[in-house]
C-alpha atoms as a PDB file:
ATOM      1  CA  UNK A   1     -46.987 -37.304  22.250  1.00  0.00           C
ATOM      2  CA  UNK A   2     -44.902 -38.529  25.464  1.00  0.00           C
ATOM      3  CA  UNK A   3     -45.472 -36.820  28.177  1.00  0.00           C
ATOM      4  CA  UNK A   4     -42.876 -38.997  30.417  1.00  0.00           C
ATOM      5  CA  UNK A   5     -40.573 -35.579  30.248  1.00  0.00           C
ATOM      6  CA  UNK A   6     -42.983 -33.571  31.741  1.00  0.00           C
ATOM      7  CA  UNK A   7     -43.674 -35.832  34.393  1.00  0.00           C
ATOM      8  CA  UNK A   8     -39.939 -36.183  35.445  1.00  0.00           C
ATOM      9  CA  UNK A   9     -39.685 -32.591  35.543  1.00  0.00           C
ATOM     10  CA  UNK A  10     -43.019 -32.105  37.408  1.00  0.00           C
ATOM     11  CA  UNK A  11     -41.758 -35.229  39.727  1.00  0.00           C
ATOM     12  CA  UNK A  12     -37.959 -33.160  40.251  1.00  0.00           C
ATOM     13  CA  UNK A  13     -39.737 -30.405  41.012  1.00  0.00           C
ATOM     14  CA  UNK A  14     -42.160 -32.089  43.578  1.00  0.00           C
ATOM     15  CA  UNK A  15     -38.847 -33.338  44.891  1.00  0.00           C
ATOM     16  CA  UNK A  16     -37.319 -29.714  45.522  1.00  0.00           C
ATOM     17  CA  UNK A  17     -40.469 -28.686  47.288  1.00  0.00           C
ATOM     18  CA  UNK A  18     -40.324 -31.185  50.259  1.00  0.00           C
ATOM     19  CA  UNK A  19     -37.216 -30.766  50.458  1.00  0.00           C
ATOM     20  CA  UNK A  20     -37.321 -27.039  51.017  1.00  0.00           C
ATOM     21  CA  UNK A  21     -39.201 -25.165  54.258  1.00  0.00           C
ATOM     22  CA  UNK A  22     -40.942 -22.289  53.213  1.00  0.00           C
ATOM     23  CA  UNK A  23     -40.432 -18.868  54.821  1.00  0.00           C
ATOM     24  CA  UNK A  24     -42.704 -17.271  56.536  1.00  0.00           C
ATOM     25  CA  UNK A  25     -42.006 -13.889  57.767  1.00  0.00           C
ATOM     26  CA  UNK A  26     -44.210 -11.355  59.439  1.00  0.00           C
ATOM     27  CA  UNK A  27     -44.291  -7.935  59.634  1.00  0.00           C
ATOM     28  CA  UNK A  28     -44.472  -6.854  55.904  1.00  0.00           C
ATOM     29  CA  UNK A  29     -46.392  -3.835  54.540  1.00  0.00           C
ATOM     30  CA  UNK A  30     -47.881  -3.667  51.014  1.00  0.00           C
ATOM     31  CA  UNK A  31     -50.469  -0.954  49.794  1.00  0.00           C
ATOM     32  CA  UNK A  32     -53.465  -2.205  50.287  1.00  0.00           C
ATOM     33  CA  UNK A  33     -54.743  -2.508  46.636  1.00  0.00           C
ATOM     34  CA  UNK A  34     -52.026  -4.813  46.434  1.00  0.00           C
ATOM     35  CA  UNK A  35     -53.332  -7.054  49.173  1.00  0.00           C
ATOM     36  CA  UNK A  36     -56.836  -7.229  47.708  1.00  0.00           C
ATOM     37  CA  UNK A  37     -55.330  -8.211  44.308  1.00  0.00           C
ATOM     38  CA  UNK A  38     -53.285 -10.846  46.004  1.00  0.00           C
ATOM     39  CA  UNK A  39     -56.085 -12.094  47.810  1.00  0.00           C
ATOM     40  CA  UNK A  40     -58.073 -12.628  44.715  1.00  0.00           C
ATOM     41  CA  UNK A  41     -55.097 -14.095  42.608  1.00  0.00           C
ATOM     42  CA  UNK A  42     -54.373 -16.649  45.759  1.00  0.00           C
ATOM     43  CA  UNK A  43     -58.016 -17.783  45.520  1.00  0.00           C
ATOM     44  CA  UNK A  44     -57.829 -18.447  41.993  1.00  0.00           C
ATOM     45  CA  UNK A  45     -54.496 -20.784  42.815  1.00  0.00           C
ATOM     46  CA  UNK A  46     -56.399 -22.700  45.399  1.00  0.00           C
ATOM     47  CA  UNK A  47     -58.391 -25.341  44.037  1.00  0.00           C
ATOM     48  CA  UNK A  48     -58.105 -29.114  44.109  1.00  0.00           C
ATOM     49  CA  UNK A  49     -57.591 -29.450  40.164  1.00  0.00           C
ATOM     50  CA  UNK A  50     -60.691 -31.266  40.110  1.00  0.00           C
ATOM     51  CA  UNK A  51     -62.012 -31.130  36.557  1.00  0.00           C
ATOM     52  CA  UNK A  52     -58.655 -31.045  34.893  1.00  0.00           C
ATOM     53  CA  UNK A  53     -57.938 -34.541  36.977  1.00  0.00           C
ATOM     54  CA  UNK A  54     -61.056 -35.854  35.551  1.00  0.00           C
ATOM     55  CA  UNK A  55     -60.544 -34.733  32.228  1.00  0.00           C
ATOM     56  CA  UNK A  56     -57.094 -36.461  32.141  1.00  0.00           C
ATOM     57  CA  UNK A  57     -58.395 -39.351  33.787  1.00  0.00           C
ATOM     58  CA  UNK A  58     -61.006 -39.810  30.497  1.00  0.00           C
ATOM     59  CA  UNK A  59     -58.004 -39.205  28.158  1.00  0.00           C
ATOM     60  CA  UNK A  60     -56.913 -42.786  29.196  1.00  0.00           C
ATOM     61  CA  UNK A  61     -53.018 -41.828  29.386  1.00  0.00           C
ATOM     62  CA  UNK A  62     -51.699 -42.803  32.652  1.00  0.00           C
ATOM     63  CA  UNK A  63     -48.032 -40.629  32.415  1.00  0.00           C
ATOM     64  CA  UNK A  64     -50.223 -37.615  31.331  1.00  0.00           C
ATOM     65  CA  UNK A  65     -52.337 -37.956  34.372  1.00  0.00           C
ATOM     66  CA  UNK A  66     -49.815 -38.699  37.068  1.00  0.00           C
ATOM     67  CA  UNK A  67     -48.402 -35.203  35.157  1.00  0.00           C
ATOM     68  CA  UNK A  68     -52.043 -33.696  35.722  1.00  0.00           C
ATOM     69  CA  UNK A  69     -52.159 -34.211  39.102  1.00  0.00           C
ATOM     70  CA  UNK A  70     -48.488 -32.754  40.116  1.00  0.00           C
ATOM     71  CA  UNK A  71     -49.228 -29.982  38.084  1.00  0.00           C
ATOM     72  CA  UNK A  72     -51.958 -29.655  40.345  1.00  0.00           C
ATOM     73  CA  UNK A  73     -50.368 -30.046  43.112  1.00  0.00           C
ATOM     74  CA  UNK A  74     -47.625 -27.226  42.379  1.00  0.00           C
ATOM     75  CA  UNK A  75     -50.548 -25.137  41.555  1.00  0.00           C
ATOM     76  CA  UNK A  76     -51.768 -25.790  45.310  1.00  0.00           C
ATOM     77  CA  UNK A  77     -47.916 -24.755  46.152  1.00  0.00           C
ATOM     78  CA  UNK A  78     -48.481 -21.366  44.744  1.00  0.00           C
ATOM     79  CA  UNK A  79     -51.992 -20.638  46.521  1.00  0.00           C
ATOM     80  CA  UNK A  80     -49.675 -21.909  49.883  1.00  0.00           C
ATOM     81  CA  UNK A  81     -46.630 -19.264  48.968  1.00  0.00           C
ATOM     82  CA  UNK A  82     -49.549 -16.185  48.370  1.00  0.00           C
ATOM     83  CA  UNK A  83     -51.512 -17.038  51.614  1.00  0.00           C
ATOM     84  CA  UNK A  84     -47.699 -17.080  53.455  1.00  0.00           C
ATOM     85  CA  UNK A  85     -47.331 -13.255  51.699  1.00  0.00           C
ATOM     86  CA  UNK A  86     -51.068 -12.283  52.939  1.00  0.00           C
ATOM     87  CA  UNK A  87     -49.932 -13.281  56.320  1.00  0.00           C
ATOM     88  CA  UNK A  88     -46.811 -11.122  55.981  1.00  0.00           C
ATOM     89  CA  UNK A  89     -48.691  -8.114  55.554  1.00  0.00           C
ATOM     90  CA  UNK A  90     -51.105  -8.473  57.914  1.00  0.00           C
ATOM     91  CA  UNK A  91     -53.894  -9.983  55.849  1.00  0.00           C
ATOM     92  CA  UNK A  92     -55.791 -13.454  55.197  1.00  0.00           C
ATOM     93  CA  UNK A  93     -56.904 -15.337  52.289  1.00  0.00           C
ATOM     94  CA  UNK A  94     -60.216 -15.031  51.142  1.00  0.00           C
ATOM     95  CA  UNK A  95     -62.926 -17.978  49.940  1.00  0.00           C
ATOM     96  CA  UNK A  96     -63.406 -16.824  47.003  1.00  0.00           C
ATOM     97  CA  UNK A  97     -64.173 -14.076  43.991  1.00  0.00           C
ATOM     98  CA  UNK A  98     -66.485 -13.518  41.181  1.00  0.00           C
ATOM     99  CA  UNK A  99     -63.794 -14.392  38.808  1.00  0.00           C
ATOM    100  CA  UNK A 100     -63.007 -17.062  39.981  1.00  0.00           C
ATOM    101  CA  UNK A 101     -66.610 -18.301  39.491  1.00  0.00           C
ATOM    102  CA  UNK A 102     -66.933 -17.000  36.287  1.00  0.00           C
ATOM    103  CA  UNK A 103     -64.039 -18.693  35.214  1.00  0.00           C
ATOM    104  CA  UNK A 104     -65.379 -22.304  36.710  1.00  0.00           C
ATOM    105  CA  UNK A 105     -68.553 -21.628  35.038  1.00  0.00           C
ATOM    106  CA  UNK A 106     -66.474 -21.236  31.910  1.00  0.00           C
ATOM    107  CA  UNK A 107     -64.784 -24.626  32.208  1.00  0.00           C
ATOM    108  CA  UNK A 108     -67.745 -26.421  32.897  1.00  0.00           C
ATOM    109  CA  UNK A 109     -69.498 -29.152  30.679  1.00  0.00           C
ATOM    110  CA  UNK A 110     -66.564 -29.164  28.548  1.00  0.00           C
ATOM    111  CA  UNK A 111     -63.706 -31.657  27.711  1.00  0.00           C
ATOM    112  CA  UNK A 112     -60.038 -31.880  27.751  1.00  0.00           C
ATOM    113  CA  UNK A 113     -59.791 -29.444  25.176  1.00  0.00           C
ATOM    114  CA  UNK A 114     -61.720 -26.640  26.826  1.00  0.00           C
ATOM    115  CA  UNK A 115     -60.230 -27.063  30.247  1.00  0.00           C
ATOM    116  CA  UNK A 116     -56.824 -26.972  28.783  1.00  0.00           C
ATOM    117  CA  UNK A 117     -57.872 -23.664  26.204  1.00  0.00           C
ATOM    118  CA  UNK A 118     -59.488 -21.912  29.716  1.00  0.00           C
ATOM    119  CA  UNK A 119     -56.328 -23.081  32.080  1.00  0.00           C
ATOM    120  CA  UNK A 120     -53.941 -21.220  29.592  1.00  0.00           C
ATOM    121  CA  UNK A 121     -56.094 -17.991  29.856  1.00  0.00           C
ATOM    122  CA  UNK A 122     -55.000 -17.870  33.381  1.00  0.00           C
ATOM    123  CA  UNK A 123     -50.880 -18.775  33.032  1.00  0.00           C
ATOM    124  CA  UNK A 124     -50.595 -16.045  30.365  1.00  0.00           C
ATOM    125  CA  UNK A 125     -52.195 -13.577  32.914  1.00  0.00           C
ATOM    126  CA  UNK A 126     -50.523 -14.742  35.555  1.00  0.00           C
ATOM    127  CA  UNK A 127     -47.138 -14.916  33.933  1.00  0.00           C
ATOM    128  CA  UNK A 128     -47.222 -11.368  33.572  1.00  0.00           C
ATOM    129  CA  UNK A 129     -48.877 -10.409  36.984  1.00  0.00           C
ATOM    130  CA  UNK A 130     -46.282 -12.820  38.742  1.00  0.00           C
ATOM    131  CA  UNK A 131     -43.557 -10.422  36.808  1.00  0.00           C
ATOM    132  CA  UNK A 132     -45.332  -6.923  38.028  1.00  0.00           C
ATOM    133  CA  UNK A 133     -45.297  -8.439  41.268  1.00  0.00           C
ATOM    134  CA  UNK A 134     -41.999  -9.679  40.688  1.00  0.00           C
ATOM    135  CA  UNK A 135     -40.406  -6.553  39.240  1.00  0.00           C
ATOM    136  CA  UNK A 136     -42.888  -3.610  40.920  1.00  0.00           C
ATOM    137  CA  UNK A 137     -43.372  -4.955  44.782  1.00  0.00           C
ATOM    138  CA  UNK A 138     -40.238  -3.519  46.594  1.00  0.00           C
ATOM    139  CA  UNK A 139     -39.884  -5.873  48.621  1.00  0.00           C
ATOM    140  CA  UNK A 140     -37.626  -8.934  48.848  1.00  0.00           C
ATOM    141  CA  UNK A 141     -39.269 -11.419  50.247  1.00  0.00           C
ATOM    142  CA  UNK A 142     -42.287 -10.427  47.784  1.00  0.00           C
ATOM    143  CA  UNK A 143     -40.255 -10.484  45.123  1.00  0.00           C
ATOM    144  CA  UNK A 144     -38.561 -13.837  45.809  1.00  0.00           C
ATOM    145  CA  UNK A 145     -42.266 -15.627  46.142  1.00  0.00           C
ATOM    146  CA  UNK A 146     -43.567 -14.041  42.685  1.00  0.00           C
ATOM    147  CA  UNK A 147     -40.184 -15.550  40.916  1.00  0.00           C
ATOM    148  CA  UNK A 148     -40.447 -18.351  42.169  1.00  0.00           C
ATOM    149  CA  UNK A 149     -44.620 -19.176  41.038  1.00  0.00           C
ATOM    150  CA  UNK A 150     -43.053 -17.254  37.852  1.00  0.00           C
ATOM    151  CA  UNK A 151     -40.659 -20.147  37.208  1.00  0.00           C
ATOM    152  CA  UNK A 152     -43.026 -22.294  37.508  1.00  0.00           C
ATOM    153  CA  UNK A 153     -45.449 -20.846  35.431  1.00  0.00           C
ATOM    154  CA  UNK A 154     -43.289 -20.466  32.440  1.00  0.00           C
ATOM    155  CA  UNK A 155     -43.100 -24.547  32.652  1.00  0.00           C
ATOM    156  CA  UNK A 156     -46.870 -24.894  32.659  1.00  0.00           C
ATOM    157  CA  UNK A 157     -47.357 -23.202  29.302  1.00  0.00           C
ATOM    158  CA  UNK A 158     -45.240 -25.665  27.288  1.00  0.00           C
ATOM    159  CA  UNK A 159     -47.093 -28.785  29.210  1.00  0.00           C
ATOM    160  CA  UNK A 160     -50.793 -27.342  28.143  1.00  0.00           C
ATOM    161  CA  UNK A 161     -49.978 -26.723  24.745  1.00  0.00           C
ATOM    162  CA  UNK A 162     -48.307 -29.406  24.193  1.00  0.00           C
ATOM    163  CA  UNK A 163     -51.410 -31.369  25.155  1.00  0.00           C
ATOM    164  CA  UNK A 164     -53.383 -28.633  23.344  1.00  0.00           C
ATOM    165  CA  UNK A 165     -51.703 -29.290  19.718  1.00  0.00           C
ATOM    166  CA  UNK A 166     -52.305 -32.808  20.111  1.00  0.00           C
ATOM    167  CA  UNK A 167     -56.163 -32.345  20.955  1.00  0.00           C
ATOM    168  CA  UNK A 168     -56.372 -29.867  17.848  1.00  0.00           C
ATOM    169  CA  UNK A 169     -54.239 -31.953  15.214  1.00  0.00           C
ATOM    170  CA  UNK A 170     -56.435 -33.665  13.572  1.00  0.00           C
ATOM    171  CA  UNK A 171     -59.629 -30.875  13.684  1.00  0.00           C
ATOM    172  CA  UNK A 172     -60.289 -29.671  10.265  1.00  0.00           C
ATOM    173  CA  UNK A 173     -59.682 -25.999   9.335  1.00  0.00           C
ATOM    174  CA  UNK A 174     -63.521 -24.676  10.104  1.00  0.00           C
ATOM    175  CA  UNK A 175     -63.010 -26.289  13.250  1.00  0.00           C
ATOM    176  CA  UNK A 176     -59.855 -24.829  14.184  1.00  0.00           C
ATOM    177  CA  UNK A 177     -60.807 -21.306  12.748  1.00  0.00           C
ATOM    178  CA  UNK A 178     -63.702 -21.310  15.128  1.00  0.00           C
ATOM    179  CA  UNK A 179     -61.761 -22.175  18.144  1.00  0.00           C
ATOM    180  CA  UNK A 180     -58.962 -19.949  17.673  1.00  0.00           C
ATOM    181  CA  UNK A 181     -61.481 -17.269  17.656  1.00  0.00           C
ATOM    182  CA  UNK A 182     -63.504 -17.881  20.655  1.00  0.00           C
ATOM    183  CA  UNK A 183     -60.170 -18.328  22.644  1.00  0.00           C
ATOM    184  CA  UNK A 184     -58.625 -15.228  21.280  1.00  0.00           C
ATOM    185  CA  UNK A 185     -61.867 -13.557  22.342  1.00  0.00           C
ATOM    186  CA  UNK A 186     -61.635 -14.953  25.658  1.00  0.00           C
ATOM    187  CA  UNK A 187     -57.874 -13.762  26.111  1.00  0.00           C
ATOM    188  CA  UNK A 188     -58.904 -10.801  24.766  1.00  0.00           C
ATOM    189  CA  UNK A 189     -61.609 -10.246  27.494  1.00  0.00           C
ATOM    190  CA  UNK A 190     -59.725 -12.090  30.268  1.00  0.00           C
ATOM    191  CA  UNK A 191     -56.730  -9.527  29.598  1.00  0.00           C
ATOM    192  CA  UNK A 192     -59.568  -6.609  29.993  1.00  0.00           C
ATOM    193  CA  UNK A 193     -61.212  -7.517  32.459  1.00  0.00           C
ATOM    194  CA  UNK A 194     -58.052  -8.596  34.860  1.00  0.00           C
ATOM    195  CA  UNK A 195     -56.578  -5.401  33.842  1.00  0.00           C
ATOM    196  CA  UNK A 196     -59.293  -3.590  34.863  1.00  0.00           C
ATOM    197  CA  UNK A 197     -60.158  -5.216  38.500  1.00  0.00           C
ATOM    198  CA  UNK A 198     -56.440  -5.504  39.124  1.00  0.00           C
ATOM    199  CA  UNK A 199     -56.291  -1.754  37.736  1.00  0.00           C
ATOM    200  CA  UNK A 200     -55.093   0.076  41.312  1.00  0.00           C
ATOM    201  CA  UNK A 201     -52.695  -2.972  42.481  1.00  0.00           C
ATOM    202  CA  UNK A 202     -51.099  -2.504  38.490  1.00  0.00           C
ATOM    203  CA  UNK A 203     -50.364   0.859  39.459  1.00  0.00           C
ATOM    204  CA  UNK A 204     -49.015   0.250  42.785  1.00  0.00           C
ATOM    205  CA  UNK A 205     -46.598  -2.590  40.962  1.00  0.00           C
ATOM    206  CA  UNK A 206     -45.921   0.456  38.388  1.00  0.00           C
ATOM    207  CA  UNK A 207     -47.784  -1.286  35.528  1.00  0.00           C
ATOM    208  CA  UNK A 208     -50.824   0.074  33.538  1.00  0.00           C
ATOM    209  CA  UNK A 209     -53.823  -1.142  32.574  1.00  0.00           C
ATOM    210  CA  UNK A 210     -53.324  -0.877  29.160  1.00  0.00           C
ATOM    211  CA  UNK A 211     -49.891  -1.861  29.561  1.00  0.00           C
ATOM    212  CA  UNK A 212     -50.923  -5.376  31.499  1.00  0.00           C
ATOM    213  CA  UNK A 213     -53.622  -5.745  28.337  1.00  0.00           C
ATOM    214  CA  UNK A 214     -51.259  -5.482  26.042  1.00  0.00           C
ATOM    215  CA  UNK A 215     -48.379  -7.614  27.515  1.00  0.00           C
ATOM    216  CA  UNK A 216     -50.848 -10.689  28.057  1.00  0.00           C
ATOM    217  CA  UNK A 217     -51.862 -10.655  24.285  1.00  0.00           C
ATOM    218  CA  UNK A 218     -48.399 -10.016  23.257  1.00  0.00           C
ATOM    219  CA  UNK A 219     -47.691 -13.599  25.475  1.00  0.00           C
ATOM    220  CA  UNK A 220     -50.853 -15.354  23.847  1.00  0.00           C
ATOM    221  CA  UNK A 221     -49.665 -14.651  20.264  1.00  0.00           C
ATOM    222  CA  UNK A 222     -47.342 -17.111  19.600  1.00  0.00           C
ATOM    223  CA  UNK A 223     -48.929 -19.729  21.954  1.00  0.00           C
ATOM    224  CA  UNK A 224     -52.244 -19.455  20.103  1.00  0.00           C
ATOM    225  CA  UNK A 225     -50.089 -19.712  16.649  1.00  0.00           C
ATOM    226  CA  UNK A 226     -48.333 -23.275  17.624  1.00  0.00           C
ATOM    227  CA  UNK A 227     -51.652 -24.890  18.561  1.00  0.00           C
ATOM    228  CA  UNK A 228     -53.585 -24.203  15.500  1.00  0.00           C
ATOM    229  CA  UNK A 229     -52.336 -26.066  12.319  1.00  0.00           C
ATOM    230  CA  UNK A 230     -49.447 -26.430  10.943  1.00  0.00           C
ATOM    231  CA  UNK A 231     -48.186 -22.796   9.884  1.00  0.00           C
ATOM    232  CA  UNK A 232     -50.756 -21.231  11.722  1.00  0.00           C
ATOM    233  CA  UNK A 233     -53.332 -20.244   9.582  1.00  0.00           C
ATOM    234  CA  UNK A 234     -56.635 -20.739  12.204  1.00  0.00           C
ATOM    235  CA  UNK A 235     -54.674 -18.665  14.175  1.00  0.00           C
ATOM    236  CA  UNK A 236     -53.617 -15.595  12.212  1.00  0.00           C
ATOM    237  CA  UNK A 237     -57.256 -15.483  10.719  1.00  0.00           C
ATOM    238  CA  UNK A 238     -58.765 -15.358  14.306  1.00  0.00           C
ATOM    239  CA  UNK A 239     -56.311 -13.238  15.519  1.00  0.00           C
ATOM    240  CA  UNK A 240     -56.535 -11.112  12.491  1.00  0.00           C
ATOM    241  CA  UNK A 241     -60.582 -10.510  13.488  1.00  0.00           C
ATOM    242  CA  UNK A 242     -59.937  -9.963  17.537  1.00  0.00           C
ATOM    243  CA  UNK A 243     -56.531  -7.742  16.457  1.00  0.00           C
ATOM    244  CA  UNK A 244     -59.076  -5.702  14.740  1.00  0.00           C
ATOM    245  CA  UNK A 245     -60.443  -5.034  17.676  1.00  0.00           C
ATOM    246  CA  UNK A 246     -58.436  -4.881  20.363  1.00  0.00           C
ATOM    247  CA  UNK A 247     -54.922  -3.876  18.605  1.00  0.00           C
ATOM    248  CA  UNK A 248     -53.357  -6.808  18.947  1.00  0.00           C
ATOM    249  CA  UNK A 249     -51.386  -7.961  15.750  1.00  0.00           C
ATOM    250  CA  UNK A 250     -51.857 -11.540  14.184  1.00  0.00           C
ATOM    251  CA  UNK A 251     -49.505 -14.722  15.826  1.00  0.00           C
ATOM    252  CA  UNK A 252     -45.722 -15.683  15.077  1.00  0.00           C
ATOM    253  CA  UNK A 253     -45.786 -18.599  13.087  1.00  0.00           C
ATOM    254  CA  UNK A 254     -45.644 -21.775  15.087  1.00  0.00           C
ATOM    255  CA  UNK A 255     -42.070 -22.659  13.964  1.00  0.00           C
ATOM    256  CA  UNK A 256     -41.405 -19.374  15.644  1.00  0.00           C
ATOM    257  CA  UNK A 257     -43.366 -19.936  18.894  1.00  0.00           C
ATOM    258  CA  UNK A 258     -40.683 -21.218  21.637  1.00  0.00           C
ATOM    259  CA  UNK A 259     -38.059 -18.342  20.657  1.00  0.00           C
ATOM    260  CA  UNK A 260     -41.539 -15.966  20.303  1.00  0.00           C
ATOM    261  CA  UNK A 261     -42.514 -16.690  23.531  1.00  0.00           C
ATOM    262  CA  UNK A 262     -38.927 -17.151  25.406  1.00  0.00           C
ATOM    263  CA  UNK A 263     -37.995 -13.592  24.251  1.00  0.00           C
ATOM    264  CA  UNK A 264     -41.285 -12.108  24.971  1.00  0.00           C
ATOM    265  CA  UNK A 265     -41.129 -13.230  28.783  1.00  0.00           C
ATOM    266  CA  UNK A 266     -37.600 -12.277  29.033  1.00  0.00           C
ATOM    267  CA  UNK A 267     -38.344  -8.885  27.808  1.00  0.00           C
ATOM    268  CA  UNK A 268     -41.222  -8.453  30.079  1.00  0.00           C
ATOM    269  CA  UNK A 269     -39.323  -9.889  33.319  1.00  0.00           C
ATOM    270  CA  UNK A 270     -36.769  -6.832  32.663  1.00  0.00           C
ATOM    271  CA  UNK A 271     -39.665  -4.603  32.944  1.00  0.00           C
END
């Protein structure tokens, strides 16, 4: 696959930032369930991409690691943006949260394949926390900082899986079938377990937990269907098992997934 779109896009992009000064008002006040969830979401955004860079750097494709490392680098953007909004209200960033570590620990060991499968846990729950925040925050300068990560998010997810379907193409069925599973499991958890630390901030944003749970596995669906074979069967049988136990229904088929997953965000940044 060539990734030299990606990288012009991630490269235009790039180009828009320096060119633009970023606000930074004072003065703001958010509930303060709000600014605890913020502080924990702007940890998880600040990292220095490490093991994804190295990762890349091992697949031995030079446009898909100069893509790696401004996708990084927007990333870094977003954890800049959050600690401007901390500020606003009154509050700082903090170093760090158990999720966050749990999540590293998660990543670690592994190859391309796992870092990309454990980086999309985290866009799909951010997508729809950066539209809560987006749509539930009241305040415009809030507001205008979660749509913009948003938009930026909702480019990320096409340039993991695209990655992601060419790491899985040529796994056979067993193969896929088992990893389809363990990364609907993880969604499924990730969802739960987000839901549930985020649970007063949700409110505050007019979201609940079960509502946030759902939404991110409604996202994942038809991301987890394009990645695993070619109509999807790895992924409706997995999904079929964690649906079973979690509610969620089994994946759009893959020739489905882009208008699956444009409508889905669309409907949920109305919300």
């Amino acid at each position: 696959m060539d990734f030299q779109q990606h990288l012009a896009t991630f490269e235009e992009h790039a180009r828009r930032r320096a060119e633009r000064t970023e606000p930074r008002p004072l003065g703001g006040r958010l509930p303060q369930a709000l600014v605890r969830s913020i502080q924990r979401f702007q940890a998880g955004e600040d990292g220095d991409g490490t093991r994804f860079i190295a990762a890349a750097t091992r697949a031995g494709d030079p446009v898909y690691l100069a893509a790696v490392r401004l996708f990084e680098a927007e990333e870094h953007s977003h954890a800049v943006r959050l600690a401007n909004v901390l500020r606003y209200a009154g509050a700082a960033p903090i170093s760090g949260h158990w999720t966050k570590t749990v999540f590293n620990l998660v990543r670690r060991g592994g190859g391309l394949r796992l870092e990309l499968m454990t980086l999309m846990l985290a866009e799909v729950v951010a997508l729809r926390y950066y539209m809560a925040l987006r749509n539930g925050s009241g305040d415009d300068y809030v507001a205008d900082v979660a749509d913009r990560i948003l938009s930026d998010e909702e480019r990320h997810v096409p340039f993991l899986l695209d990655r992601l379907r060419q790491g899985f193409a040529g796994t056979p069925l067993v193969g896929r079938v088992a990893a389809a599973g363990g990364w609907w499991m993880l969604m499924a958890g990730t969802a739960l377990v987000v839901a549930h630390d985020h649970g007063n901030a949700l409110q505050a944003l007019g979201v609940t937990r079960r509502r946030f749970a759902t939404d991110v596995l409604r996202l994942f669906r038809p991301m987890a269907a394009s990645v695993f074979g070619q109509r999807g069967i790895a992924g409706r049988i997995a999904a079929g098992r964690i649906g079973r136990q979690t509610g969620a229904t089994s994946p759009a088929r893959p020739s489905r997934m882009a208008s699956s997953t444009d409508r889905g965000v669309e409907t949920l940044r109305h919300r």
